[in-house]
N, C-alpha and C. Protein backbone atom coordinates (compact mmCIF):
# COMPACT_ATOMS: atom_id res chain seq x y z
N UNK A 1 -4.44 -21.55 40.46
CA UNK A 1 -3.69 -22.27 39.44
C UNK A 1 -2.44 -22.88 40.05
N UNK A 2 -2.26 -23.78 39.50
CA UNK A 2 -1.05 -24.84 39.75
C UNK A 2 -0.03 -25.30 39.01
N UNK A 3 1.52 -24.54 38.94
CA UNK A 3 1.98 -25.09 38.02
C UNK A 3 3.07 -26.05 38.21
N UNK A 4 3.61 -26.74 37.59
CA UNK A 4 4.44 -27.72 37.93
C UNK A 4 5.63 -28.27 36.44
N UNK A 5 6.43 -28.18 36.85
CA UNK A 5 7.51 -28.01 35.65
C UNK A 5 8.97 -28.74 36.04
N UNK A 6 8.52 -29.75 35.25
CA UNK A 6 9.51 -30.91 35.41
C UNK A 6 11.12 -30.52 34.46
N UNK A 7 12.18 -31.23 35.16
CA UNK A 7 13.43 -31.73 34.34
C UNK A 7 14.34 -32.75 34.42
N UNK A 8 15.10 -32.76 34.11
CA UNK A 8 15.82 -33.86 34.45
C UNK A 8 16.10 -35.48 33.42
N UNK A 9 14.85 -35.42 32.16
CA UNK A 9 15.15 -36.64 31.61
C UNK A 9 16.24 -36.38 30.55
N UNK A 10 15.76 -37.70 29.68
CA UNK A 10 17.21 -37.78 28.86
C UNK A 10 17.43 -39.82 28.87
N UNK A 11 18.44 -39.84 27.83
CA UNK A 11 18.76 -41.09 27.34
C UNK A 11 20.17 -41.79 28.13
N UNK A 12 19.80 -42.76 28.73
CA UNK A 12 21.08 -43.22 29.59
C UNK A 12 20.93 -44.83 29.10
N UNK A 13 22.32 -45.30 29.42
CA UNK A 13 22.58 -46.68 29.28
C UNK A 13 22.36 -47.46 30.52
N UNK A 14 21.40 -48.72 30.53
CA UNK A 14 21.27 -49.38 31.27
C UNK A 14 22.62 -49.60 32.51
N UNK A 15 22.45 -49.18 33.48
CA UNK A 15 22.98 -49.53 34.69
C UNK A 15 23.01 -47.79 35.20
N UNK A 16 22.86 -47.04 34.09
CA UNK A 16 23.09 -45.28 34.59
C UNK A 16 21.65 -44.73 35.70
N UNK A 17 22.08 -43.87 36.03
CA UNK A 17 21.32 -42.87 36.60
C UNK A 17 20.69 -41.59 36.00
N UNK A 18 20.12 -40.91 36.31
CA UNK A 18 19.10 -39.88 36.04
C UNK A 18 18.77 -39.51 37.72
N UNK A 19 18.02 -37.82 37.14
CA UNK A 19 17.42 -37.71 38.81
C UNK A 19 16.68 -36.27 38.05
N UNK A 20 15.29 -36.77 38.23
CA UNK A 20 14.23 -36.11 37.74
C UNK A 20 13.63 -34.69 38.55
N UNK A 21 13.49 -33.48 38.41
CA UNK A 21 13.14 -32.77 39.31
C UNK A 21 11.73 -32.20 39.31
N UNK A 22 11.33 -32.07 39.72
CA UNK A 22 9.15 -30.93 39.67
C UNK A 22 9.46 -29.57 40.43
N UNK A 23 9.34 -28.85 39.79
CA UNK A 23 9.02 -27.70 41.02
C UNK A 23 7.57 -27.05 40.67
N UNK A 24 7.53 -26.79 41.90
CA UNK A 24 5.83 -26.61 41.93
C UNK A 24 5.68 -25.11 42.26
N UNK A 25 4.79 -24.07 41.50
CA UNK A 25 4.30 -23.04 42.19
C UNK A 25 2.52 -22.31 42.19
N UNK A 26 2.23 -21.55 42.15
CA UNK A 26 1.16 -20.93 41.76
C UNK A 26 0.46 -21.33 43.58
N UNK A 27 -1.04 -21.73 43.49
CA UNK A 27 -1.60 -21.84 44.62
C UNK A 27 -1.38 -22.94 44.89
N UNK A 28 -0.25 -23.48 45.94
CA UNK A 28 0.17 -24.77 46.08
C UNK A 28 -0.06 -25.16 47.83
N UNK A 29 -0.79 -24.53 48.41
CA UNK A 29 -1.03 -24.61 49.77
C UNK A 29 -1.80 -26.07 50.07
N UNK A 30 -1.75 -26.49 51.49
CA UNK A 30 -2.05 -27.80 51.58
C UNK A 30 -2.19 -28.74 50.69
N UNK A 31 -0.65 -29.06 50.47
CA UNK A 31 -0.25 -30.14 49.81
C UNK A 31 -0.30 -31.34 50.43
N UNK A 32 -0.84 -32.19 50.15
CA UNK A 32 -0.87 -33.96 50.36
C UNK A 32 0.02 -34.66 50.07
N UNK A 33 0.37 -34.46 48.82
CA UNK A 33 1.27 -35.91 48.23
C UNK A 33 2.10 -35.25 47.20
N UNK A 34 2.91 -35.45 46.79
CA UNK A 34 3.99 -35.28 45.79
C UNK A 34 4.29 -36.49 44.97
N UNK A 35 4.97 -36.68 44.16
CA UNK A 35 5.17 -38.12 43.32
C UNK A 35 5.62 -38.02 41.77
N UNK A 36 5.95 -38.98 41.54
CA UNK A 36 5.98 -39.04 40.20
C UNK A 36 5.17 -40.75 39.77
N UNK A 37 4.67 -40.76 38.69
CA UNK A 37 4.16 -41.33 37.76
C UNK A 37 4.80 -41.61 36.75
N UNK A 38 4.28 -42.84 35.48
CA UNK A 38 5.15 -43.09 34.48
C UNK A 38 4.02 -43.86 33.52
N UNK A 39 4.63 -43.49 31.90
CA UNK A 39 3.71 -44.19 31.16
C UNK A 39 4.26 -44.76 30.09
N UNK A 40 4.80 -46.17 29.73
CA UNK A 40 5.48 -47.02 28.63
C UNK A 40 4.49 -46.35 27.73
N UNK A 41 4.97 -47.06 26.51
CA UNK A 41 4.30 -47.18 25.34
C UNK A 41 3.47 -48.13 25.26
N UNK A 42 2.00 -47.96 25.25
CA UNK A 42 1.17 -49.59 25.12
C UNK A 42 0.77 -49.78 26.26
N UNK A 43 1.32 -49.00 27.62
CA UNK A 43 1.13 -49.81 28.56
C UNK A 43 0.59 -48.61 29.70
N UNK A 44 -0.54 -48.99 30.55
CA UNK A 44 -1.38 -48.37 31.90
C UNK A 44 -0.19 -47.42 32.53
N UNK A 45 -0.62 -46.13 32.86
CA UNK A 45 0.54 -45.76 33.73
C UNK A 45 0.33 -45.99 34.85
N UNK A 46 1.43 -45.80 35.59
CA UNK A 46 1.46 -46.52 37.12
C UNK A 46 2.14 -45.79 38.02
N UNK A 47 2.15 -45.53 39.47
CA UNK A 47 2.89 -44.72 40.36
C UNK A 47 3.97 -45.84 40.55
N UNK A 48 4.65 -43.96 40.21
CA UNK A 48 6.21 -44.65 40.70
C UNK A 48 6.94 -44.73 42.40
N UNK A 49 6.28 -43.25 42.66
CA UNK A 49 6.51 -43.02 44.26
C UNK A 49 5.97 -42.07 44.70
N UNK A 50 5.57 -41.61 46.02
CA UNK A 50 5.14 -41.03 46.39
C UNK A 50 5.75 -40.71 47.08
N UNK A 51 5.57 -39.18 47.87
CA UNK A 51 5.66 -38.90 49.40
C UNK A 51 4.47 -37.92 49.88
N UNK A 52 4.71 -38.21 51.25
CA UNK A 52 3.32 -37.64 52.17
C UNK A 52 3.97 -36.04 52.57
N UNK A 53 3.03 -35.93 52.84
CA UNK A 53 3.39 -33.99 53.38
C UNK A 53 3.45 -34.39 54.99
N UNK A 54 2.42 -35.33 55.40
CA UNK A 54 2.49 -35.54 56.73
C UNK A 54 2.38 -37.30 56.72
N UNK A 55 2.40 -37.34 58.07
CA UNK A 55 2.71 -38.94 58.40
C UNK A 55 4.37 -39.13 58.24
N UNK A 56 5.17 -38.02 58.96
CA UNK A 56 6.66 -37.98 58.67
C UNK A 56 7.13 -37.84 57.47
N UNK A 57 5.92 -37.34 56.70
CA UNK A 57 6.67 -37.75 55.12
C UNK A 57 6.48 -39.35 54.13
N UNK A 58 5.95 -40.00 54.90
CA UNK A 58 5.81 -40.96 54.87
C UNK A 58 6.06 -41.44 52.94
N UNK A 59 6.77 -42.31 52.55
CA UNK A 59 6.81 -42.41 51.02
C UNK A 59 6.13 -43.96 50.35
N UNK A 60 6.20 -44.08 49.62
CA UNK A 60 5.72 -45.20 49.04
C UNK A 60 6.22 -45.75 47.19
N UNK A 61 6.39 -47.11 47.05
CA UNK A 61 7.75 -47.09 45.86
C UNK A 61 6.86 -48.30 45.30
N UNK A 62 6.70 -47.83 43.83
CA UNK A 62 6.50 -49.25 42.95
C UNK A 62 7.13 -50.56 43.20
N UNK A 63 6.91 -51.64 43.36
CA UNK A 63 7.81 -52.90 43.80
C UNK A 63 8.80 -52.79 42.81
N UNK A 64 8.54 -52.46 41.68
CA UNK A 64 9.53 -52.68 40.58
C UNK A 64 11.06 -51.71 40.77
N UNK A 65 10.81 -50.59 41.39
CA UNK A 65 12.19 -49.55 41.64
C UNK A 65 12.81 -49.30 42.79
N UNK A 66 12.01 -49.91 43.96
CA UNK A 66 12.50 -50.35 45.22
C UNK A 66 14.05 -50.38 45.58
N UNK A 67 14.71 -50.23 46.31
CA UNK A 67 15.89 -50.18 46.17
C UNK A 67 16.69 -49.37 45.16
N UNK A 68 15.84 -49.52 44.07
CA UNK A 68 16.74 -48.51 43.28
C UNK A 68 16.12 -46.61 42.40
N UNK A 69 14.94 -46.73 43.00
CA UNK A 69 14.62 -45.41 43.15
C UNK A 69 14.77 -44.44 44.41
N UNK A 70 14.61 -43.26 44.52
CA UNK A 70 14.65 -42.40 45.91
C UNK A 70 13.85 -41.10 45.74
N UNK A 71 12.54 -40.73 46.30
CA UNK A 71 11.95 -39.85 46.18
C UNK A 71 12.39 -38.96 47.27
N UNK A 72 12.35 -37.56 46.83
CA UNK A 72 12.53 -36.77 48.24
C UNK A 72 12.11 -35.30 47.78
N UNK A 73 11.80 -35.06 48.77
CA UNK A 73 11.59 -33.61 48.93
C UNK A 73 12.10 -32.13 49.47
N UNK A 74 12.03 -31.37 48.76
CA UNK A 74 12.67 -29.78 49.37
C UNK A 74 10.89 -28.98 49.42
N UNK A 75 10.75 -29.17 50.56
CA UNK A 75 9.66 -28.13 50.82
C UNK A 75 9.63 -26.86 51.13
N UNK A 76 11.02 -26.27 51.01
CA UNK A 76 11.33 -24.99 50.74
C UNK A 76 11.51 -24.67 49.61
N UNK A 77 11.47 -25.43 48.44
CA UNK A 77 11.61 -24.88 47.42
C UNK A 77 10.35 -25.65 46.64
N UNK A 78 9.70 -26.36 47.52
CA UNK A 78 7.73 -26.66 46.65
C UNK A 78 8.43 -27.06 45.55
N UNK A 79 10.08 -28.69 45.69
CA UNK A 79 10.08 -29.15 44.80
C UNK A 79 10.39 -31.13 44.99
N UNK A 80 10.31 -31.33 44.14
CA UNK A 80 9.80 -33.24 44.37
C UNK A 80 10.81 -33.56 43.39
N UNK A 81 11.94 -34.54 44.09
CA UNK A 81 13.10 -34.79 42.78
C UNK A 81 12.70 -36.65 43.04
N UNK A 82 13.58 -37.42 42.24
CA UNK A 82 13.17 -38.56 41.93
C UNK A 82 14.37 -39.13 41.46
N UNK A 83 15.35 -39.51 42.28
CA UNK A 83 17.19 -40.04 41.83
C UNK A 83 16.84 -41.67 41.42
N UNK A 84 16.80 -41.98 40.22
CA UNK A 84 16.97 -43.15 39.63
C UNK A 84 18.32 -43.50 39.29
N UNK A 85 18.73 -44.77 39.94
CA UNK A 85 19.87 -45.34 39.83
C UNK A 85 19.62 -47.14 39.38
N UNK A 86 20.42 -47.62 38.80
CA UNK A 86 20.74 -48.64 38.26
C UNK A 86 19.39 -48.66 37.04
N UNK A 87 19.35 -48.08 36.40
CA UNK A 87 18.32 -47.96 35.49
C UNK A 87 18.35 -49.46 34.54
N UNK A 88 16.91 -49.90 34.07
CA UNK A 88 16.27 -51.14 33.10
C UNK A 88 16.23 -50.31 32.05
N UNK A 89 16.07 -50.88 31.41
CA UNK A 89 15.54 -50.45 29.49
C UNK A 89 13.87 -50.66 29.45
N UNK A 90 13.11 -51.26 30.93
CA UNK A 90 12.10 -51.21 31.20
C UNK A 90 11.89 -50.33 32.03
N UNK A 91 12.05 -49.28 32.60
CA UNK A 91 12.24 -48.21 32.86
C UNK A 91 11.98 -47.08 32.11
N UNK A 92 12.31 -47.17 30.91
CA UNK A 92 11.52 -46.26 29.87
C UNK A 92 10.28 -45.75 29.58
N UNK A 93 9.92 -44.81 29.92
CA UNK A 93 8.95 -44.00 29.57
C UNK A 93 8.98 -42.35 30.03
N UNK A 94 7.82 -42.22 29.66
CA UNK A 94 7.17 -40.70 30.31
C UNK A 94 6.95 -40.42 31.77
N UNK A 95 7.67 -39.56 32.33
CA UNK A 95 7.62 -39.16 33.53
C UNK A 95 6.94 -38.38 33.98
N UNK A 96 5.95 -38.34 34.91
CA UNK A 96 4.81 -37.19 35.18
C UNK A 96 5.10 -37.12 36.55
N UNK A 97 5.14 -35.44 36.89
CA UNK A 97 5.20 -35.43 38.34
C UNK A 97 3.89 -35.14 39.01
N UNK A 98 3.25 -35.69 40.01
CA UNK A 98 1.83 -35.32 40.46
C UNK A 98 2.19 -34.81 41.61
N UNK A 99 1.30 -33.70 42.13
CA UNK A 99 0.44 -33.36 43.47
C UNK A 99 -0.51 -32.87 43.62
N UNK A 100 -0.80 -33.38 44.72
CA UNK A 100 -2.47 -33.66 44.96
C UNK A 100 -2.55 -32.86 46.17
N UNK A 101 -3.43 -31.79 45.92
CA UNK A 101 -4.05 -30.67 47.19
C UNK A 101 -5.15 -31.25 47.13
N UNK A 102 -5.99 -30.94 48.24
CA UNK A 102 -6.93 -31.14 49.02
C UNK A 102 -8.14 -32.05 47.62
N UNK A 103 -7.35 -32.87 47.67
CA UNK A 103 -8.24 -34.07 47.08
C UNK A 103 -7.77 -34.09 45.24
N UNK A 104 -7.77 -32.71 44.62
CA UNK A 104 -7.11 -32.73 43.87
C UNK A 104 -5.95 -33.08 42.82
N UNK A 105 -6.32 -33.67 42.17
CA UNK A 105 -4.44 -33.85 41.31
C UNK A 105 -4.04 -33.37 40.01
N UNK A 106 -2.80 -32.66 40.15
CA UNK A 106 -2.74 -31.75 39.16
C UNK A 106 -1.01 -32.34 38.84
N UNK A 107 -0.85 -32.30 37.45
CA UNK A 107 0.63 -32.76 36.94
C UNK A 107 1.66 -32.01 35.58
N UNK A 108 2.22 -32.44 35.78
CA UNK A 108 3.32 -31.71 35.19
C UNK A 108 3.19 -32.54 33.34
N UNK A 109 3.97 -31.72 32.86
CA UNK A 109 3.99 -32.01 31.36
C UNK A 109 4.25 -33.49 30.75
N UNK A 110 5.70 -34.06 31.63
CA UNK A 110 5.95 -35.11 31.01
C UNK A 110 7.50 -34.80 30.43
N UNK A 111 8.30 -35.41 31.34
CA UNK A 111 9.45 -35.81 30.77
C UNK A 111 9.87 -37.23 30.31
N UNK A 112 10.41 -37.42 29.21
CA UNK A 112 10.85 -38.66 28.35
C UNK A 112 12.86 -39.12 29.61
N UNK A 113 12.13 -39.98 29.53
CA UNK A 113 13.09 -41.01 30.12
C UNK A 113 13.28 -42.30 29.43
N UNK A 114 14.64 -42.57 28.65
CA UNK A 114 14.86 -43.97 27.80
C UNK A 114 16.11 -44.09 28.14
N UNK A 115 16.03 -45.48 28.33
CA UNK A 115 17.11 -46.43 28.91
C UNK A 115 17.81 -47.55 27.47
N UNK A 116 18.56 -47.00 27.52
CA UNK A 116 18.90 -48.38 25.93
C UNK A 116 20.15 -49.13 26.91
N UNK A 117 19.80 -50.11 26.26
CA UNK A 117 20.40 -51.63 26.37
C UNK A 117 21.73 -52.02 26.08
């Protein structure tokens, strides 16, 4: 079993920050990927970022938060944070943290993230 237990959202005014956290426990051995995900209202969810366990860590960022997202990791504490700065009001939604063991993907509950205008 795999659990994963997000925090960090909440209601900020466009230009604010947030910084989302996952911590992961249960059978979490050979981990792949870490990340978070996101889902508007109405709309496909989509990766927000990733990072690699190997390939240096290697990360990867929606075009849309580029510059202004930062994924990182504490692999001593099997946890995946997600520092959003200069926040949109398109930016709003549900936050899911994923990781994916050995082919697997398993995610967290879903934290609410809204940005007002």
């Amino acid at each position: 079993q795999v659990q994963l237990v997000e925090s960090g959202g909440g209601l900020v005014q466009a230009g604010g920050s947030l910084r989302l956290s996952c911590a992961a426990s249960g059978n979490i051995f050979s981990i792949e990927t870490m990340g978070w995900y996101r889902q508007a209202p109405g709309k496909q969810g989509e990766l927000v970022a990733v990072a690699a366990s190997t390939s240096g860590g290697v990360t990867n960022y929606a075009d849309s938060v580029k510059g202004r997202f930062t994924i990182s990791r504490d692999n001593a504490k099997n946890t995946v944070y997600l520092q959003m700065n200069s926040l949109k009001p398109e930016d709003t939604a549900v936050y899911y943290c994923n990781l994916k063991i050995l082919g697997k993907n398993y995610w967290g509950q879903g934290t609410q993230v809204t940005v007002s205008s």
